[in-house]
Structures are given as C-alpha cells and as structure tokens.
Protein backbone atom coordinates (compact mmCIF):
# COMPACT_ATOMS: atom_id res chain seq x y z
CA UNK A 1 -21.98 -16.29 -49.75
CA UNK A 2 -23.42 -16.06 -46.19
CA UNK A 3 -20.36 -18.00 -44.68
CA UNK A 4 -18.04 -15.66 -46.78
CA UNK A 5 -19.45 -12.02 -45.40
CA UNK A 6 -19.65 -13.58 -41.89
CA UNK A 7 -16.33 -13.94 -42.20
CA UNK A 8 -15.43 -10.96 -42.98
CA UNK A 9 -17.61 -9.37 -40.24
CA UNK A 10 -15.93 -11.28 -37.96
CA UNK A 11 -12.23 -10.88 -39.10
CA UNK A 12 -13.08 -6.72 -39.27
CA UNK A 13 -14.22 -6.72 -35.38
CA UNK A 14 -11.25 -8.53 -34.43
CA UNK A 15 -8.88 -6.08 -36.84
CA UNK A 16 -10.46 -2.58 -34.79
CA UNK A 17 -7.91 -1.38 -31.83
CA UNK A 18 -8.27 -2.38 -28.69
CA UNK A 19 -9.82 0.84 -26.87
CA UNK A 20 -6.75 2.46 -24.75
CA UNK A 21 -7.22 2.44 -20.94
CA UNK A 22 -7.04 5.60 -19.44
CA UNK A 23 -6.95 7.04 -15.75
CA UNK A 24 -9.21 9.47 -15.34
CA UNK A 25 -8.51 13.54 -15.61
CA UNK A 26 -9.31 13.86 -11.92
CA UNK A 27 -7.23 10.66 -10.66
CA UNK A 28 -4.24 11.60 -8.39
CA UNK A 29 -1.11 10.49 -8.51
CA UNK A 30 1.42 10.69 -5.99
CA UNK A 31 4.35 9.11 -4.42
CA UNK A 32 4.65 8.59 0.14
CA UNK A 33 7.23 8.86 2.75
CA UNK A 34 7.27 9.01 6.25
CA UNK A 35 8.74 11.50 8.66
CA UNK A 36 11.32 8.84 10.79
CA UNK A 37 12.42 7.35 7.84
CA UNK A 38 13.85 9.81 5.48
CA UNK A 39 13.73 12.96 7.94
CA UNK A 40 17.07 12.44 10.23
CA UNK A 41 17.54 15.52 12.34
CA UNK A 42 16.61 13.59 15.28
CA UNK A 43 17.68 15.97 17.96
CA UNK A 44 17.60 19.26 16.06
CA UNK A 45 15.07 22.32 16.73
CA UNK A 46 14.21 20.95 20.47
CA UNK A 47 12.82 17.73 18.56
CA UNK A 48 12.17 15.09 21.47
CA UNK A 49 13.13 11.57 21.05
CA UNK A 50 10.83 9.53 20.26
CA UNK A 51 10.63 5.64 20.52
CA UNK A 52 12.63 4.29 17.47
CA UNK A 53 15.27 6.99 18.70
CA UNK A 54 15.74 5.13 22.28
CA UNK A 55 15.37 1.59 20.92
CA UNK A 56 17.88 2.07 18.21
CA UNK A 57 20.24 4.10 20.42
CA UNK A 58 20.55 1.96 23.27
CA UNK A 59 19.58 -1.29 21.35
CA UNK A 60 21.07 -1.05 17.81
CA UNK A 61 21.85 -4.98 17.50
CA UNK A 62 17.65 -5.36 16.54
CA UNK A 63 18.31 -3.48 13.84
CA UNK A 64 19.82 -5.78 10.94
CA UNK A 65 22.23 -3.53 9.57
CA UNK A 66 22.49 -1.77 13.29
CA UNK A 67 21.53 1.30 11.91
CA UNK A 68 19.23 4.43 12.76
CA UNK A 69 17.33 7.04 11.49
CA UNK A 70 19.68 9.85 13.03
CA UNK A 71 20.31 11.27 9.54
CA UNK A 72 18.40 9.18 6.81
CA UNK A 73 17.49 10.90 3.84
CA UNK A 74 18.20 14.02 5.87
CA UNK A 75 15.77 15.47 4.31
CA UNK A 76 15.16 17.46 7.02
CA UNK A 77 17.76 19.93 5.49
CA UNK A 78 17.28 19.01 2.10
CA UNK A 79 13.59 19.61 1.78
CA UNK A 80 13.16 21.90 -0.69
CA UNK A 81 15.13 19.59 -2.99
CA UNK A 82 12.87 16.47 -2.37
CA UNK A 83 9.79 18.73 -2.50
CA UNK A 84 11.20 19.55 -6.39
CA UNK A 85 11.59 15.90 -6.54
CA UNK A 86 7.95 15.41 -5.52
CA UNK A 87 6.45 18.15 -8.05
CA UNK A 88 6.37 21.29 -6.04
CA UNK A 89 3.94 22.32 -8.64
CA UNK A 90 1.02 20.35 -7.03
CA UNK A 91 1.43 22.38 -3.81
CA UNK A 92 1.49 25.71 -5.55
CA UNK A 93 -1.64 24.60 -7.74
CA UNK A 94 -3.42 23.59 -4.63
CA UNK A 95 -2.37 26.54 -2.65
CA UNK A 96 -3.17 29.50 -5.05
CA UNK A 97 -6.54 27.61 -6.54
CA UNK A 98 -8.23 25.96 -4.18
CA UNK A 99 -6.91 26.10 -0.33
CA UNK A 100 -9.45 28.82 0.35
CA UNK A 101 -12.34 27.46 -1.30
CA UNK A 102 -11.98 24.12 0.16
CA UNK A 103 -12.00 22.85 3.76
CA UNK A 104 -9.93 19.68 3.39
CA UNK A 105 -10.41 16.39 4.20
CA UNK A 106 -10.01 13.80 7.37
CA UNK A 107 -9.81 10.10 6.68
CA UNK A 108 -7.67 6.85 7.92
CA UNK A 109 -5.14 5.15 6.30
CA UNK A 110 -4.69 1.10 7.09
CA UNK A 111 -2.75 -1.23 6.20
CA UNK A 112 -5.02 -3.48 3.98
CA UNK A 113 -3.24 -6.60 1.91
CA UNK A 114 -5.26 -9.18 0.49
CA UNK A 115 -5.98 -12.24 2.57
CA UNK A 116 -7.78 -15.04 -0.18
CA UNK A 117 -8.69 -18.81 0.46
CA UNK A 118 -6.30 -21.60 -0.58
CA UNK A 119 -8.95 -23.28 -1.77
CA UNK A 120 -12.93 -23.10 -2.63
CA UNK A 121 -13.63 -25.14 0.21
CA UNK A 122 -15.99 -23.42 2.86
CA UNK A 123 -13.89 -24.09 5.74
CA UNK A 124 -10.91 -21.62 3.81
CA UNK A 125 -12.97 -19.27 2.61
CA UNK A 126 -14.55 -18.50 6.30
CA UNK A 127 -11.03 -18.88 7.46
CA UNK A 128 -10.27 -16.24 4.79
CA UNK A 129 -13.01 -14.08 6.09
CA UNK A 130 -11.90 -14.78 9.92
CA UNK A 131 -8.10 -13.24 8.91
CA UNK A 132 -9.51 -10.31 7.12
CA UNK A 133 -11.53 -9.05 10.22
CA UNK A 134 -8.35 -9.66 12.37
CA UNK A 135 -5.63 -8.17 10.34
CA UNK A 136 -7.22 -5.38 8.97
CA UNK A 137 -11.05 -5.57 10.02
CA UNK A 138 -10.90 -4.30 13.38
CA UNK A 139 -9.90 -0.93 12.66
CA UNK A 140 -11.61 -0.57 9.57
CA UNK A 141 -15.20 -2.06 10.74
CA UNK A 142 -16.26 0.45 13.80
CA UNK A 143 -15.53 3.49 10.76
CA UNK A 144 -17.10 2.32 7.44
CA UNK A 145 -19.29 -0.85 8.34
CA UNK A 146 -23.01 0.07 8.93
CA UNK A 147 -23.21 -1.67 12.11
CA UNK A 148 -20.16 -0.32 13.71
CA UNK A 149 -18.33 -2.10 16.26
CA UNK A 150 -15.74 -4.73 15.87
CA UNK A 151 -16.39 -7.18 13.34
CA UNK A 152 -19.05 -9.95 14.70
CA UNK A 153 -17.44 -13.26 13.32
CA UNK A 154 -14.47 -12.32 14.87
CA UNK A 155 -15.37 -11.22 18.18
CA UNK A 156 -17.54 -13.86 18.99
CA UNK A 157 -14.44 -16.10 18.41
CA UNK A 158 -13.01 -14.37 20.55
CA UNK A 159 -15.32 -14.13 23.19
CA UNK A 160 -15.12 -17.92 23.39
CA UNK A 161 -12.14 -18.70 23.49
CA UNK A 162 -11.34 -15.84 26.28
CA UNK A 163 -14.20 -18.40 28.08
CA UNK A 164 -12.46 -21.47 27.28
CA UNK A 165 -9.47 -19.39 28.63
CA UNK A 166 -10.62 -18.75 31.92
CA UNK A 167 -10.92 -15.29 31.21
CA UNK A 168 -13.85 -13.31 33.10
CA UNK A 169 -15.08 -11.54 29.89
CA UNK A 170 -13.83 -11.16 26.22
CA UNK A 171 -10.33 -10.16 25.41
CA UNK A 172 -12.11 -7.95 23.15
CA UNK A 173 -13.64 -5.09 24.34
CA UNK A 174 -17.30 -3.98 23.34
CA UNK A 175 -18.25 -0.38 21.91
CA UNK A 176 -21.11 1.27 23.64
CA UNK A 177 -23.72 2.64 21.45
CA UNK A 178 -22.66 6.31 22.10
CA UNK A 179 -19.16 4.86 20.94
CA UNK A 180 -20.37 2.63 18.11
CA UNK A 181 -22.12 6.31 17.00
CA UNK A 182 -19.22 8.28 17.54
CA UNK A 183 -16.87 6.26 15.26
CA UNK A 184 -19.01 5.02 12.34
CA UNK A 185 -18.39 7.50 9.82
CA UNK A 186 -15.94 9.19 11.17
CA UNK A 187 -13.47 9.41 8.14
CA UNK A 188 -14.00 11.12 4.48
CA UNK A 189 -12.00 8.65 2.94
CA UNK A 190 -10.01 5.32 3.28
CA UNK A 191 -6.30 5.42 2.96
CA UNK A 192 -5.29 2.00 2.13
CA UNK A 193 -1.74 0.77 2.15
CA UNK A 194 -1.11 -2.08 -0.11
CA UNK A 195 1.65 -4.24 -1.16
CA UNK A 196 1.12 -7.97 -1.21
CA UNK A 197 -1.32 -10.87 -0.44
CA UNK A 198 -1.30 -14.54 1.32
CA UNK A 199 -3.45 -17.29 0.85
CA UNK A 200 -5.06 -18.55 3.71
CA UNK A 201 -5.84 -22.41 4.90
CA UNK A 202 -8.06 -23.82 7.90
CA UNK A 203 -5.59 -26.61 7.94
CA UNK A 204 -2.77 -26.46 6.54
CA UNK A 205 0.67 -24.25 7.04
CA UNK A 206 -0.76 -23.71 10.87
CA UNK A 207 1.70 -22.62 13.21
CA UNK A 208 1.22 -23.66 17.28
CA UNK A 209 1.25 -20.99 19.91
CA UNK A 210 1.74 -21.27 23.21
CA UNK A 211 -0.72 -18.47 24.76
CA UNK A 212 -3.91 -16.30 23.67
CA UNK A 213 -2.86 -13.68 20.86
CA UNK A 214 -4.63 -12.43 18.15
CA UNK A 215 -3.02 -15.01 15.34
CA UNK A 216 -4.07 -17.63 18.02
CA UNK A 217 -7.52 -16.41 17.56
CA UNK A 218 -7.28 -16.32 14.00
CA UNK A 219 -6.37 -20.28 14.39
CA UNK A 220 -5.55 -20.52 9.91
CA UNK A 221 -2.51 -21.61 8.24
CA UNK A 222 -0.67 -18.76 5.11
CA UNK A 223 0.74 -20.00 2.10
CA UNK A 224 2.76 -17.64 -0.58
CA UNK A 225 3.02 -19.92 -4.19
CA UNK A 226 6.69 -19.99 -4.96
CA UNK A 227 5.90 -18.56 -8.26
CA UNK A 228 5.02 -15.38 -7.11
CA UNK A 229 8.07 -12.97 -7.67
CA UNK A 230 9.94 -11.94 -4.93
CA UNK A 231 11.33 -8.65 -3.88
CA UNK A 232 14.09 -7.96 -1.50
CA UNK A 233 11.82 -8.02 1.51
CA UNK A 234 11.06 -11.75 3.01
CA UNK A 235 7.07 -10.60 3.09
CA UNK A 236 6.72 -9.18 -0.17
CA UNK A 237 5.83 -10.67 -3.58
CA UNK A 238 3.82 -9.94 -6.55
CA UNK A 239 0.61 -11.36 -6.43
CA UNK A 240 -1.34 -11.09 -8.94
CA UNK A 241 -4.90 -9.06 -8.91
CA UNK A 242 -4.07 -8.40 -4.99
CA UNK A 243 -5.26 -4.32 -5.28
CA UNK A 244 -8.45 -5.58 -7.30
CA UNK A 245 -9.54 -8.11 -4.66
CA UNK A 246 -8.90 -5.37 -1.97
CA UNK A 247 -10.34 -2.49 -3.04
CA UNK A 248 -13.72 -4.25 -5.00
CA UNK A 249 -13.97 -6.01 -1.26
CA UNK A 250 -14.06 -2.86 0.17
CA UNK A 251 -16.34 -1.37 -2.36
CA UNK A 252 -18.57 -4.15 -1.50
CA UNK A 253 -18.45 -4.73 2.16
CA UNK A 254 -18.19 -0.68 3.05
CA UNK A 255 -20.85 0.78 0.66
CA UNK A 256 -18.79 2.27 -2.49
CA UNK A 257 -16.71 4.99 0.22
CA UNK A 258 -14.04 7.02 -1.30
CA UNK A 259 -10.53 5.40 -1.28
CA UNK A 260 -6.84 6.10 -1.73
CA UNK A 261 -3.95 3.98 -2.33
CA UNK A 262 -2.01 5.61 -0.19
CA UNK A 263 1.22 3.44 -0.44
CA UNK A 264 2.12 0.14 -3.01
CA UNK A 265 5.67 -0.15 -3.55
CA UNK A 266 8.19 -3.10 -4.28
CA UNK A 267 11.70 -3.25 -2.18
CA UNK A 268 15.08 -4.53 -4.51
CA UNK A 269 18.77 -4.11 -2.70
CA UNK A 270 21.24 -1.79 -3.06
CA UNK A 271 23.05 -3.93 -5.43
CA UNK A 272 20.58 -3.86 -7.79
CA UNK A 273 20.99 -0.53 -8.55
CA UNK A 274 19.26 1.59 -10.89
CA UNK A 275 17.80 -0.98 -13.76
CA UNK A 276 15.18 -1.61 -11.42
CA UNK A 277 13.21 -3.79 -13.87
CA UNK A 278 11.38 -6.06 -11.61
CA UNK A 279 9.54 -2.77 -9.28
CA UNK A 280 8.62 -1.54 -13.32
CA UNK A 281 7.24 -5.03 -13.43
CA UNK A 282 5.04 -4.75 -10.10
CA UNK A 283 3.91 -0.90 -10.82
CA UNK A 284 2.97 -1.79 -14.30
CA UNK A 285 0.81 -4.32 -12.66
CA UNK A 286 -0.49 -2.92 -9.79
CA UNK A 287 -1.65 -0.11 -11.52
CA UNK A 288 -3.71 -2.14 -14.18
CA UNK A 289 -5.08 -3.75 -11.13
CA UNK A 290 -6.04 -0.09 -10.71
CA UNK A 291 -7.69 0.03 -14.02
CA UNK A 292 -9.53 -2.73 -13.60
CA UNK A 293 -11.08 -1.70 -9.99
CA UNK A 294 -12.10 1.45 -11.64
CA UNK A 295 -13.86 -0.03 -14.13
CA UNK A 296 -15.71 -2.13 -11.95
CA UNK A 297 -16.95 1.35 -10.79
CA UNK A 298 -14.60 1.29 -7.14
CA UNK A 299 -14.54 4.79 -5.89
CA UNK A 300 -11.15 5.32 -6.09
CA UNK A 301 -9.58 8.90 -5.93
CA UNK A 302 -5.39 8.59 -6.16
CA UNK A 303 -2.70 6.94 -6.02
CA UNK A 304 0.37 7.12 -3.82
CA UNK A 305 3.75 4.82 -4.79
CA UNK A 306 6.02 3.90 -1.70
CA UNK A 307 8.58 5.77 -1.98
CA UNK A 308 9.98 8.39 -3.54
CA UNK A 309 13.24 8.15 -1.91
CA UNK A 310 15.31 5.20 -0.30
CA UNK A 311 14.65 5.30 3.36
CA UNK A 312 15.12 4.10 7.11
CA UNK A 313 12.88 0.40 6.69
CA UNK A 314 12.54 -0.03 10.50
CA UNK A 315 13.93 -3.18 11.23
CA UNK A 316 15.68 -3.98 8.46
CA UNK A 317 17.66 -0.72 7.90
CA UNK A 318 18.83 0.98 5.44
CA UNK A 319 19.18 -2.58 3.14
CA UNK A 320 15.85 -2.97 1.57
CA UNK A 321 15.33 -0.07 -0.87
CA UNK A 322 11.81 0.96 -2.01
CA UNK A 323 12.74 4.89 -3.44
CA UNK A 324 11.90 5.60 -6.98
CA UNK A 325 15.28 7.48 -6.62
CA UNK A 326 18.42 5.83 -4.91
CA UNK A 327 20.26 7.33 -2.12
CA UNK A 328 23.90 7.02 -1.38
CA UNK A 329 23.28 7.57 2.60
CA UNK A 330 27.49 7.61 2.52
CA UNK A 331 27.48 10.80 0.88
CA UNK A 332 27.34 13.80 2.83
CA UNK A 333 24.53 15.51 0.08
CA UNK A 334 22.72 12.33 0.25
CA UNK A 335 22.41 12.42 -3.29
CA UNK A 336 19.48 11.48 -4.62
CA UNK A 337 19.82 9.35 -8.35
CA UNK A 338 16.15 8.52 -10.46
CA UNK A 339 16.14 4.76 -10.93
CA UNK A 340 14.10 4.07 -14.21
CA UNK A 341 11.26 3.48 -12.64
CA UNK A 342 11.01 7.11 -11.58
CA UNK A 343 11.00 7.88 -16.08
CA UNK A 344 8.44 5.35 -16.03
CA UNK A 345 6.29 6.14 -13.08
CA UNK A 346 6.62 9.99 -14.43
CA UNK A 347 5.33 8.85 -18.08
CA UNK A 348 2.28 6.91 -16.95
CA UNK A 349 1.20 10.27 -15.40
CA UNK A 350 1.95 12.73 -17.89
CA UNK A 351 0.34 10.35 -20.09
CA UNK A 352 -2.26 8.44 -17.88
CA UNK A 353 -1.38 5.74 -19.63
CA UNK A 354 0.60 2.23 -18.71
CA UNK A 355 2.82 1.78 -21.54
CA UNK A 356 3.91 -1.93 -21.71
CA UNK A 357 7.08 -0.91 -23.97
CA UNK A 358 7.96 2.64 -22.60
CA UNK A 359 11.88 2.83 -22.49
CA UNK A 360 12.91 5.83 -20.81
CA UNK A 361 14.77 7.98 -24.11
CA UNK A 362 16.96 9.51 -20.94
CA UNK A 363 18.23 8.95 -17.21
CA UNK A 364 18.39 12.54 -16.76
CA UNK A 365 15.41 13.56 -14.34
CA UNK A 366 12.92 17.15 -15.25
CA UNK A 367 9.81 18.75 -14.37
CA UNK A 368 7.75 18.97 -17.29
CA UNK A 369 5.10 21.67 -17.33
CA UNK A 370 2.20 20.20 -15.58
CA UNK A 371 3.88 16.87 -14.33
C-alpha cells in the first residue's frame, strides 16, 4: 500500500504545469539602430562629412558590395514612419508621464560577447580570463570594477612584454588616482551589446603576428564548434547560453550594477527573405537566456533587438540583413516589409511570454493598444 500511494504522489507532481516564465511588468523591450546606417541624408541640413562618408566616397572598393550610406534607410526623411514602426507610443508615454519628474540616465554601452575556455584546463581558463580583460575589460574595468584602472592580469602582461620589447615603459598607460576616481562609477548603467561567443585555447588555433598589438598580447588561440548555427555574417553564430555567461559574469565581477541589452540580433541575406526562421530561432533563445539571468537575480532592466530595419553593415554593405523588417533600398519609398520575426518579437512583448509554437495568424503589421 505504501509503494502504491508513493506512486501516486509522485505521478501527481510530475502531472502539475510547469510554472510559465514571465518577464517582468517593468522589463523593457526595445529594438536599436544607428544614425550612419539607416539615416542617409549625408550632406543635407549643413551635415558635415564624417569618416565613413570620405572612406566610402573616395575608397568604395573596401566596401564588399561598394556601397555607402548616402541614402540607407533614408530614414532621415522617413522618420516619422519608422518612429510608428518603433511604437511611437513609448515616447508619448514617457514624455507626458514622466520626463519632468525624472532626470534621466547616463551609462556606457560595450560591446561584450562571451569569451569561455576550450577546455577545464587552468592554462584555458586564465587564457579565457586574459581575452575577456582585452576585448572587452579595458573599457569596462576603470567604470564598474572597485579598483578602477585597467584590468591587472592584463596590464602586467603587458607591461612585460613592452620590456621584452624594448619599449621604455608599458604600452599601456596607467590611471592616476585622481583619474582612477574620476572614472569608477561614472555610468548609471551598462549597455551591453551582444551577439555571439568563441571559445578560447592557450594552445591551440593560435595565429603568429609579426609586431606588438593587442591580440599579440592576448597570445590564445579561438575556436567556433561547427555545430553552432550560422548566420549570414562570417563572425556570428548561435551559441548557446552566451547572454547568461555574460551578463551573470558581470553580475559577479561588477557588483550586481544595472544592465541593458542594448543590441542582440542575428544577420540572414537578402535572399532569404521574409520566413526568417532561423533569427526566430536565435531570439527565442537569447531571450530565455534572458530568463534564466533574471532568475539568477542579474539586474537586468531591457532589452534592445538589433535592428528594426535592414541597414548600412559597415563593411559588408547593404548584404547582411539584421532588420526585423526588410528594406528594398531599390525603391525610392524604401519600403519597409515585417519579416515574421517582427509578429513574433511583437507577441513575446504584448505577452511577455516566449511562445515556442507562436505562428503569426497574419503578415499584416499594427499597433496594438499598449504594444
């Protein structure tokens, strides 16, 4: 009789519903661009040139495609239709509600992707450590760490090997204590832009080069698996738990500070189209990863998907597309078409909820009140 109503104990726990994961009330949800790269306009209004206007002018072969941000999105005259496209509503919420109550905020954003070891071995896992503080460290270290200043490990490596150079002091310069005070804490949050990860080796996949620079410093090896999916750009794949190692590492290393994803997005090519299945894929998972870092108790605050529209990618022109909605760039509207995962972005906010099996019921595009 015992065995029997243990049993059935045991069978009813694993009958209940699993509890639904939820984002919180207060998380924000958003969706990034950048000025240059969906703007155009680039010599209207007295606008100077800037940089990426001379190089691609005079030098347009560097740019695959050999083309420029001249016109883009253009949504430099179509701005009210992209602000629609971004839910206007937010700005008129914040702007009648709470712009004179509250002062704002100042913080950095970075460009943070998760660096892990190949193996367990301590010589990759220091290695590990070593890349972090170089690709991402040194900016983030003088703000948030408690010490201040540019992170040790890595700076005394390269202190060395500027000796070993022939170098009269370190490559890397050295805060002064009024500076070291001046920068720690001199952000509200941390913006953290986020897209992929690499694994990293003391001695494998190394690569020589032939004078002091800062991978040279860094002196590890990066491996991608193969089975990681790939998107359209040669850098980017889906790793798996990449935003939950990031932002529990900063969590831990930084003291709990507030933090925004403020870009994570997946690139396909034009080809593909609108059945963009595979950036579904890789916001559905990012976005657990989300879950999961809040529950851990991370102090994250929002969300920001890269992009809302197809833009100007920098080198590689206008033939890696990360928009939520397609552009035809050949049209003279520059119409602007929702790829599904624009329905499906759009449902996990109105809902706060990642569906696994939401189907969009319709590929025609509306603001909902409150969404």
């Amino acid at each position: 009789m015992k065995f029997i109503i243990l049993s059935f104990l045991f069978l009813s726990c694993y009958a209940l519903p699993k509890q639904e994961r939820k984002f919180p009330d207060d998380f924000l949800f958003g969706t990034a661009t950048a000025s240059y790269q969906i703007e155009g306009a680039w010599d209207a209004d007295g606008k100077g040139e800037n940089i990426w206007d001379r190089m691609t002018h005079t030098k347009p072969d560097v740019i695959r495609d050999k083309s420029n941000g001249d016109e883009a999105a253009d949504s430099y005259h179509n701005y009210i239709r992209d602000l629609v496209l971004a839910n206007a509503r937010a700005y008129h919420l914040y702007d009648h509600e709470f712009r004179a109550s509250q002062g704002g905020e100042c913080g950095i954003t970075i460009s943070v992707n998760w660096f892990g070891a190949l193996t367990d071995s301590e010589e990759d896992l220091y290695a590990a450590e070593i890349r972090r503080q170089a690709e991402w460290g040194l900016y983030a270290e003088p703000i948030f760490s408690e010490d201040g200043g540019f992170p040790k490990e890595f700076s005394e490596i390269v202190a060395r090997k500027s000796k070993e150079q022939g170098y009269p002091r370190s490559r890397m310069p050295e805060f002064t204590q009024d500076e070291r005070e001046l920068a720690k804490g001199s952000a509200d949050f941390f913006g953290v832009n986020h897209y992929t990860a690499f694994l990293t080796s003391a001695n494998k996949y190394k690569q020589s080069y032939s004078g002091p620079s800062l991978y040279a410093d860094m002196d590890s090896g990066s491996y991608v698996p193969p089975e990681w999916p790939k998107a359209a750009s040669s850098w980017l794949t889906q790793a798996p738990n990449s935003i939950y190692n990031v932002l529990t590492h900063l969590n831990n290393k930084y003291n709990n500070p507030a933090l925004y994803i403020t870009e994570n997005g997946w690139s396909t090519t034009l080809e593909a189209g609108l059945e963009d299945d595979d950036r579904i894929k890789y916001y559905r998972a990012a976005l657990n990863s989300v879950l999961d870092a809040l529950e851990e108790g991370v102090n994250l605050k929002g969300y920001m998907a890269w992009s809302l529209i197809d833009n100007f990618e920098w080198m590689e022109g206008y033939l890696e597309r990360f928009g939520l909605y397609q552009v035809d760039f050949e049209s003279p509207e520059k119409t602007r078409t929702p790829r599904k995962a624009a329905f499906v972005y759009k449902e996990i906010i109105r809902s706060r909820v990642i569906d696994p099996n939401f189907e969009p019921a319709t590929r025609t595009m509306s603001i909902d009140e409150g969404n």
